[in-house]
Protein backbone atom coordinates (compact mmCIF):
# COMPACT_ATOMS: atom_id res chain seq x y z
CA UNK A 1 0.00 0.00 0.00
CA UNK A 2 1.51 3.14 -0.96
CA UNK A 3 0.42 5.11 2.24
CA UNK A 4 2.85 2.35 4.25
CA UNK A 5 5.78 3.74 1.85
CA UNK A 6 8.93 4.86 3.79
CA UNK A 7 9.60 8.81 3.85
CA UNK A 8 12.63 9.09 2.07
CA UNK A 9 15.16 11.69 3.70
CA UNK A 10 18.60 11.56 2.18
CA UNK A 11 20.17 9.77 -0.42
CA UNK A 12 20.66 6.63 2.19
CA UNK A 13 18.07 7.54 5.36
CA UNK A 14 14.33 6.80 5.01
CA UNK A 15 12.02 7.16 7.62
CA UNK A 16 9.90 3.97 8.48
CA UNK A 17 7.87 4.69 11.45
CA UNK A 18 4.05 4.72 12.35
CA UNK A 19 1.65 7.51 12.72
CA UNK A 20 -0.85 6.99 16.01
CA UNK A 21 -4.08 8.91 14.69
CA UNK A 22 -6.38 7.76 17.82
CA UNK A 23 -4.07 8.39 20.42
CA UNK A 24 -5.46 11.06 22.63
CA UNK A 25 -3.93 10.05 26.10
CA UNK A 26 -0.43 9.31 26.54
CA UNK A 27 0.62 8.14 29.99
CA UNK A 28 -1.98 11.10 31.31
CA UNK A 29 -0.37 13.34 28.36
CA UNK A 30 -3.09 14.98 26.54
CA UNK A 31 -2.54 14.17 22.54
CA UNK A 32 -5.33 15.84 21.35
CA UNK A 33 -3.81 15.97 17.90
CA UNK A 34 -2.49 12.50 17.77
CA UNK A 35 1.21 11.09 17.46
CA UNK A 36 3.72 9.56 15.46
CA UNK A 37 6.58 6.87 16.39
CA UNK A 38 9.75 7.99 14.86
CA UNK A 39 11.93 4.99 13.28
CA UNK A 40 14.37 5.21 10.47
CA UNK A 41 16.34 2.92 8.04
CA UNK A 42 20.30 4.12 6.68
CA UNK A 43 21.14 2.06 3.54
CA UNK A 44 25.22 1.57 4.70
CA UNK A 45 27.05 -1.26 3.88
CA UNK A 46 25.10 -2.63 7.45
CA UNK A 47 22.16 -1.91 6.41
CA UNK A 48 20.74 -0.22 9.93
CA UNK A 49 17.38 0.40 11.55
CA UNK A 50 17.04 3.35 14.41
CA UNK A 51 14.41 2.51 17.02
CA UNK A 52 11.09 0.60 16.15
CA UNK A 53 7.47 1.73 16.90
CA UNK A 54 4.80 0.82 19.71
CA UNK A 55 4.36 -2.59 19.54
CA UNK A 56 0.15 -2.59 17.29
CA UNK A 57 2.24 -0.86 15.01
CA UNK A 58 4.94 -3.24 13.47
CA UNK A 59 3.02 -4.38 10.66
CA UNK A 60 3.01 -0.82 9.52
CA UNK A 61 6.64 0.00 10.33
CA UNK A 62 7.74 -3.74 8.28
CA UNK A 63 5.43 -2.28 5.91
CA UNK A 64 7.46 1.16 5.32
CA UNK A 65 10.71 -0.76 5.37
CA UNK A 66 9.46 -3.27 2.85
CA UNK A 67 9.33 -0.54 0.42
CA UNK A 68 12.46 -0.45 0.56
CA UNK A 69 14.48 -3.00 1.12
CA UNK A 70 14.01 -7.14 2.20
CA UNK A 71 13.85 -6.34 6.35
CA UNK A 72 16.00 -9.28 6.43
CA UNK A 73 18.77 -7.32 5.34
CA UNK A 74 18.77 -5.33 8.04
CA UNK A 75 22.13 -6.07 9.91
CA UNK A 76 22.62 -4.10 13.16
CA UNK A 77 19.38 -1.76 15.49
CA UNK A 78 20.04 0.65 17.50
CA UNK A 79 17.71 1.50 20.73
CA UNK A 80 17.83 5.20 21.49
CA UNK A 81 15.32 5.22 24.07
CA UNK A 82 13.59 2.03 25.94
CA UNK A 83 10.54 3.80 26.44
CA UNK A 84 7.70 1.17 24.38
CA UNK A 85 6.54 3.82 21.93
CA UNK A 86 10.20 3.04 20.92
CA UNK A 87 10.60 -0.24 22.09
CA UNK A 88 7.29 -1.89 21.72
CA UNK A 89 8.01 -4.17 18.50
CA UNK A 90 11.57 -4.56 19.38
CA UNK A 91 11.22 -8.02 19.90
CA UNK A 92 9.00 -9.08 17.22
CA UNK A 93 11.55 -7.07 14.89
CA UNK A 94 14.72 -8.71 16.40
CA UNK A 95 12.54 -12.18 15.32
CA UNK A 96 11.60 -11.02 12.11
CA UNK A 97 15.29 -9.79 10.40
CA UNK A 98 17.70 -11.18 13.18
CA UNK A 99 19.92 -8.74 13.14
CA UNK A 100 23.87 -9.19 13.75
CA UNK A 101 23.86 -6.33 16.60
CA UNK A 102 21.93 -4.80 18.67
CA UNK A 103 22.93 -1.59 20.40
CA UNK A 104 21.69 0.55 23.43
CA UNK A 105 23.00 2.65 26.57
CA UNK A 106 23.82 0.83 29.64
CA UNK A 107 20.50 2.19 31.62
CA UNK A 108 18.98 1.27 28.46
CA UNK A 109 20.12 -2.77 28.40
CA UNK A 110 19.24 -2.87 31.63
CA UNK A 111 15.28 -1.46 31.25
CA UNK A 112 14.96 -3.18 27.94
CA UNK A 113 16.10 -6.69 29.55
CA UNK A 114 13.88 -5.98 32.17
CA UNK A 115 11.28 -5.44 30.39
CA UNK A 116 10.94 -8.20 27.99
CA UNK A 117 12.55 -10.32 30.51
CA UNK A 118 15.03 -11.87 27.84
CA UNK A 119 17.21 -14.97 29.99
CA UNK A 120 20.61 -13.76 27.20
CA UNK A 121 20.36 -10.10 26.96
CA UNK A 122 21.20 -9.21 23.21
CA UNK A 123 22.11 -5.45 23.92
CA UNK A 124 25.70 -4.51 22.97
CA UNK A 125 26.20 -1.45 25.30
CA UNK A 126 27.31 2.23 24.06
CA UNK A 127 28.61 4.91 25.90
CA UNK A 128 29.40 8.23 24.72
CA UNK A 129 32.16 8.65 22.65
CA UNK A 130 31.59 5.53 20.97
CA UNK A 131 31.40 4.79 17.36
CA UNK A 132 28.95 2.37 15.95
CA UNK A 133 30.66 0.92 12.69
CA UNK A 134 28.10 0.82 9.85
CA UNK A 135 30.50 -0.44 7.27
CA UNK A 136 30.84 2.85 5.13
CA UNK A 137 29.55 4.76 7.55
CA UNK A 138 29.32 5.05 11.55
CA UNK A 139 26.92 6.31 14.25
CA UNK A 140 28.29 8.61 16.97
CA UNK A 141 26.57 8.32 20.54
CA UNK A 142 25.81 10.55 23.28
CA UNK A 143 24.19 9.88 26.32
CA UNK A 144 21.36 12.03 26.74
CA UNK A 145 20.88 11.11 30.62
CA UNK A 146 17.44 12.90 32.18
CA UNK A 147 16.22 13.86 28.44
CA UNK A 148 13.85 12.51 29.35
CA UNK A 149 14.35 8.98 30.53
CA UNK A 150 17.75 7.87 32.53
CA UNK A 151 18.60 5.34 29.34
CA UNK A 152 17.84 8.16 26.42
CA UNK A 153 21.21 8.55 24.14
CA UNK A 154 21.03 10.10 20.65
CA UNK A 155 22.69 9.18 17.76
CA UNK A 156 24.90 11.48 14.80
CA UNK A 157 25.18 10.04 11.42
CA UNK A 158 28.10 12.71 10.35
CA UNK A 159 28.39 11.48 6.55
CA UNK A 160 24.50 12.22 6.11
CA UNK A 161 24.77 15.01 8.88
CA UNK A 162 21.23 13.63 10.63
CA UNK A 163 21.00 13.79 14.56
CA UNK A 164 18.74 10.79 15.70
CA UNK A 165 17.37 12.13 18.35
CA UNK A 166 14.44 10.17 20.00
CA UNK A 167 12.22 12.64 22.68
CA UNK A 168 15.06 14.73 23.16
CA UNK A 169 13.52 17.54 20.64
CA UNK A 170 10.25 16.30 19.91
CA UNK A 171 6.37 16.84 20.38
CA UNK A 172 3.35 15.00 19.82
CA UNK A 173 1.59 15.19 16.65
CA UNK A 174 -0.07 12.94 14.00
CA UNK A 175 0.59 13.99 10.73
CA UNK A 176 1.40 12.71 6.84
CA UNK A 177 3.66 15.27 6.02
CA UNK A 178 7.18 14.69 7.60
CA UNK A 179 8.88 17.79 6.67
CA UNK A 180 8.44 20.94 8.98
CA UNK A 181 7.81 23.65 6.43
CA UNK A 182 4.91 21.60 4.79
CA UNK A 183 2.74 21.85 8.08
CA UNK A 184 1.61 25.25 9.56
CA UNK A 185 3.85 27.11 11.83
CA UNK A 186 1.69 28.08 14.36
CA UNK A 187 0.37 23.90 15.32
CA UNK A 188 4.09 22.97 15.41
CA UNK A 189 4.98 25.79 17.64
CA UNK A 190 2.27 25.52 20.36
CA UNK A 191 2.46 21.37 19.84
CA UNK A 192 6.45 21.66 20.63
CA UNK A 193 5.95 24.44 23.34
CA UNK A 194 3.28 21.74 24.84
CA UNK A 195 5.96 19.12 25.03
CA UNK A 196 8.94 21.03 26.13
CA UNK A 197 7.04 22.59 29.02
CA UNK A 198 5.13 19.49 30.48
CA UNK A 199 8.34 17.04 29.90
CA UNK A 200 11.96 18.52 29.55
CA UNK A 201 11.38 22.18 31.23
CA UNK A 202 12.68 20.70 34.41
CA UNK A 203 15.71 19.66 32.80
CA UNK A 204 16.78 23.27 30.75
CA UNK A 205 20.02 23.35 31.88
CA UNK A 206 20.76 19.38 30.46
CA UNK A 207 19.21 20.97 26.93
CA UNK A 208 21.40 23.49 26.99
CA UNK A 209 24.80 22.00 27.91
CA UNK A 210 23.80 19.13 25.11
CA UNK A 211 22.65 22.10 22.29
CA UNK A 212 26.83 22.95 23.16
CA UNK A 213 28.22 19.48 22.88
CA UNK A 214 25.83 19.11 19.62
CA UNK A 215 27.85 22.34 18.59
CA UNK A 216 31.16 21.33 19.16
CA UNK A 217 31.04 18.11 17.67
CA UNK A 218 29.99 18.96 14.19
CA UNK A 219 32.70 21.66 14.61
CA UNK A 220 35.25 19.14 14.95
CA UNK A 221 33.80 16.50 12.54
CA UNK A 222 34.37 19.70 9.99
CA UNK A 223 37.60 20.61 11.08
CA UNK A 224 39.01 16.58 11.15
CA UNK A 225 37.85 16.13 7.48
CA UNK A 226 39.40 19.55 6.18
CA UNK A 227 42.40 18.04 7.96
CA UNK A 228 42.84 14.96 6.49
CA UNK A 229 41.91 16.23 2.47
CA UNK A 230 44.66 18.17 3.24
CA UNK A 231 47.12 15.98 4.27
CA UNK A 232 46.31 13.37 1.70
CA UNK A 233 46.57 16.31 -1.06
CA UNK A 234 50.12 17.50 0.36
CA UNK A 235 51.07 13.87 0.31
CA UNK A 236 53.69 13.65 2.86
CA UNK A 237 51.28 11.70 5.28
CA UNK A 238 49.62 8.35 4.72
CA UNK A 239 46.06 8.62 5.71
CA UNK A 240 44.70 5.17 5.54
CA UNK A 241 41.87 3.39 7.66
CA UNK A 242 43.81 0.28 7.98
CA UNK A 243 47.61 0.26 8.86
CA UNK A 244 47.73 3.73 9.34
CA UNK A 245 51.24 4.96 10.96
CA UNK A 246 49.84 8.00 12.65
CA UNK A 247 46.77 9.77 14.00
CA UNK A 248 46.14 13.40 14.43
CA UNK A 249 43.59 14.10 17.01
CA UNK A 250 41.46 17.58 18.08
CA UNK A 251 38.95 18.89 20.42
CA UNK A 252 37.12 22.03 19.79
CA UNK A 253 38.14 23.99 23.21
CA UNK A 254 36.09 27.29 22.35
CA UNK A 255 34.37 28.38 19.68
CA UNK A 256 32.60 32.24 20.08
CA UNK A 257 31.45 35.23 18.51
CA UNK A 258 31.58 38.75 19.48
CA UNK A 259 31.51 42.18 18.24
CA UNK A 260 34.83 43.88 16.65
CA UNK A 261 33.89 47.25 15.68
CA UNK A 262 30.59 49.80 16.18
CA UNK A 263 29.76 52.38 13.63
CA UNK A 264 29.10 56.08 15.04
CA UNK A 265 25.49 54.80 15.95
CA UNK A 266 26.58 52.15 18.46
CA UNK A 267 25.64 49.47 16.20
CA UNK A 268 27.41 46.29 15.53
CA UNK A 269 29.51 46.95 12.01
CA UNK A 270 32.08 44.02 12.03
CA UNK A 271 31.83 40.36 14.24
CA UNK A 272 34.92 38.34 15.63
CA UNK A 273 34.99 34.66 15.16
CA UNK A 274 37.36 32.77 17.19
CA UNK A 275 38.06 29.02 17.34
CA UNK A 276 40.28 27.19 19.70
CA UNK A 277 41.42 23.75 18.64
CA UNK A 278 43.50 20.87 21.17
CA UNK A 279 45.51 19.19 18.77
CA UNK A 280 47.79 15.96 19.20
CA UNK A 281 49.99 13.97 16.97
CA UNK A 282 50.75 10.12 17.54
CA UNK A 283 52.86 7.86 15.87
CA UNK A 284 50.98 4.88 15.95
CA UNK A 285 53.88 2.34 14.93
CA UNK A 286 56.33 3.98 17.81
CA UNK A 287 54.19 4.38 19.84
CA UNK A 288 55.23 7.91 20.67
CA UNK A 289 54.07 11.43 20.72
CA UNK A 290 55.42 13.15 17.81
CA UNK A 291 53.56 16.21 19.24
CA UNK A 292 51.84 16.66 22.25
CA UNK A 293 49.02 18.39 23.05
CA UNK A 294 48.91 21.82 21.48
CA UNK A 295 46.61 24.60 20.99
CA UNK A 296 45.74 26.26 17.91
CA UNK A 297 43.36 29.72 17.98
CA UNK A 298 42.27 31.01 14.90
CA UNK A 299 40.81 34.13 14.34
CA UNK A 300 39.04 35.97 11.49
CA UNK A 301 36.40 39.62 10.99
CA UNK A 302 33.59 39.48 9.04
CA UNK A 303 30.98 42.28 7.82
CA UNK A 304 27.18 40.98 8.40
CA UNK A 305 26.24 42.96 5.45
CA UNK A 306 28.41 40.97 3.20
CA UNK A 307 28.80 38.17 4.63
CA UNK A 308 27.05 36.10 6.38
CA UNK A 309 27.82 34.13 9.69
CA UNK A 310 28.12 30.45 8.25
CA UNK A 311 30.53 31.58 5.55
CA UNK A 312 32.80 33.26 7.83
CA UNK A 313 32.67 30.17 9.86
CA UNK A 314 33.32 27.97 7.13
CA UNK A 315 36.22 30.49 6.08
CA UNK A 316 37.54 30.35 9.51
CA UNK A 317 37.44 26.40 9.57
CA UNK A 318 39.16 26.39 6.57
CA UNK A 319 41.96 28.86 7.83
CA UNK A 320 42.34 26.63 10.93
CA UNK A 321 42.97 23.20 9.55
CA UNK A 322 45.32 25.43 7.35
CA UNK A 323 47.36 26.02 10.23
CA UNK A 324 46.57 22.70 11.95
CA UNK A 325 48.13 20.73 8.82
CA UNK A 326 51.25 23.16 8.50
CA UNK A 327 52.10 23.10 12.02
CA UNK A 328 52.23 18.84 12.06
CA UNK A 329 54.04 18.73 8.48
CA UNK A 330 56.58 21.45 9.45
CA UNK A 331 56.90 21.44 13.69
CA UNK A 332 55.11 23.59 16.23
C-alpha cells in the first residue's frame, strides 16, 4: 500500500515509522492531535534500523521498510530510548530480520532486559564517545541522561549530517507530512511548546549544555575532514583506515562570537569569530608522541552585510585546519 511507503530523507536515510491517529492520552499526556513513532532505516554497507514503533504498530513499520528493502537485510538496530513507543516491537523485529547487533545505553540494556525479561540479553552497550561501525559509515553516541528517561542517548550520522534524536527535541503530533515547512507554523509551535514545558522544562540546563556538545562536535567532525583532504593532497602523510602509521587528534576547546567594531550609531559593524582547537599527533607504529598536546586559535572579521555568519565560519574552519596541517608537516 503506498500510504505504508517509507519517507525518504537523504540519499541513504528513510524514515519507516508509524503515525498513532487515535491516540489522545499518553501516559496522562493529553494528545489531542495525535502522534507519530519515529523509526528510520540508513542504507550503509550494514544496512541499519534506528528505534522501532509501539508494539500494534509493526506491521506498519515492516510495511514502510518493505518498500524499501528485504527487512531481512537489516544487519545491526540501534535502541535510542527504551521507552515502548520506541521499544514496543523490538522483539517481534529482532525475530523477524535477526539482526547481527543490537545496540543501546547501559541504563537502556538494563530497562529493555527488564522489560521483555530476555534470559541472554542481546544489547551490545554504548557509551558516549563511541562509534557504531556501519560499514561505510558510523553512528556517533551521546548519552542524553534525564532527556527525558535515565537510558535516552542520541545518535549522529556525520556522513549524512542527521541527529537521531528520540524525545530529546520532539512533540506530539499525528501527521502525513514529515517535513516541517509543509505543516503550519503556528500547530508545530504551540504542539512543541506543549511538550517542552510538560516534559523537559525541568531539565533546561541538560538541553542546553547538550545544544553545546551538539555544537562542538559537528565543529570538529568539519575541522578533522578539512584536515585529512589536506594531508592526503600534500602527500607527505599516509592517511589510511587500515595500517595507518599516525593519528592526528582535536577537540574544539572554544568556539565564540563577538563584536569587533561599532559604527558612530553604536551598532554592531564588524563580528569576531574565534576558534580554539587541542591538537595531538601520535605515531601509531612507535608508539610515541610526535607532538603533544597543542593549541591552535584562529581568528578571522567578518561584515554581516556581506557576509554572512556560516561563511565566515566555514572560512575560519578552513583557515584553521590550514594552520593545523602546516604546524604537524613542518613542527610547532
Amino acid at each position: 500500500m503506498d500510504v505504508f511507503k517509507a519517507v525518504r530523507l537523504t540519499e541513504n536515510v528513510y524514515w519507516v515509522g508509524a503515525i498513532d491517529w487515535a491516540v489522545r492520552d499518553f501516559h496522562g499526556y493529553s494528545t489531542g492531535r495525535g502522534t507519530t513513532y519515529n523509526a528510520y532505516l540508513i542504507l550503509s554497507e550494514k544496512i541499519t534500523l534506528i528505534d522501532t514503533v509501539k508494539k500494534p504498530f509493526f506491521e506498519e513499520m515492516m510495511l514502510r521498510i518493505s518498500s524499501v528493502i528485504d527487512p531481512s537485510r537489516i544487519e545491526i538496530i540501534v535502541s535510542n530510548h527504551s521507552e515502548m513507543d520506541h521499544t514496543g516491537a523490538l522483539p517481534q523485529t529482532i525475530a523477524a530480520v535477526k539482526p547481527d547487533k543490537i545496540y543501546a545505553s547501559p541504563m537502556g540494556s538494563r530497562a529493555l532486559t527488564a522489560h521483555f525479561h530476555w534470559e541472554d540479553d542481546p544489547i551490545e552497550v554504548v557509551k558516549t564517545g563511541d562509534s557504531i561501525d556501519l560499514g561505510n559509515m558510523r553512528i556517533e553516541v551521546i548519552e542524553t541522561r534525564m532527556l527525558h528517561w535515565p537510558d535516552s542517548m542520541i545518535s549522529y550520522l556525520p556522513e549524512e549530517k542527521i541527529l537521531f534524536s528520540q524525545d530529546g527535541f520532539g512533540m506530539h503530533l499525528a501527521s502525513a507530512e514529515r517535513f516541517d515547512d509543509e505543516l503550519e507554523f503556528s500547530v508545530l509551535e504551540a504542539e512543541a511548546r506543549k511538550y517542552y514545558a510538560n516534559i523537559l522544562m525541568p531539565f533546561s540546563p541538560l538541553v542546553t549544555a547538550l545544544l553545546g556538545n551538539l555544537g562542538k562536535m559537528e565543529l570538529e567532525q568539519d575541522i578533522t575532514s578539512r584536515v585529512v583532504e589536506m594531508i592526503v593532497r600534500d602527500g607527505r602523510l599516509a592517511v589510511a583506515v587500515e595500517n595507518q602509521d599516525s593519528v592526528i587528534e582535536g577537540t574544539v576547546t572554544q568556539y565564540a562570537k563577538t563584536p569587533y567594531s561599532y559604527t558612530s550609531g553604536e551598532v554592531v559593524e564588524e563580528y569576531k569569530l574565534e576558534i580554539r582547537v587541542e591538537i595531538s599527533f601520535t605515531d601509531l607504529l612507535q608508539e610515541t608522541d610526535i607532538i603533544g598536546t597543542e593549541s591552535v586559535t584562529t581568528w578571522l572579521v567578518y561584515d554581516p552585510d556581506t557576509e554572512s555568519e556560516i561563511e565566515a565560519r566555514d572560512r575560519l574552519l578552513e583557515e584553521s585546519a590550514q594552520d593545523i596541517v602546516r604546524r604537524c608537516l613542518s613542527g610547532w
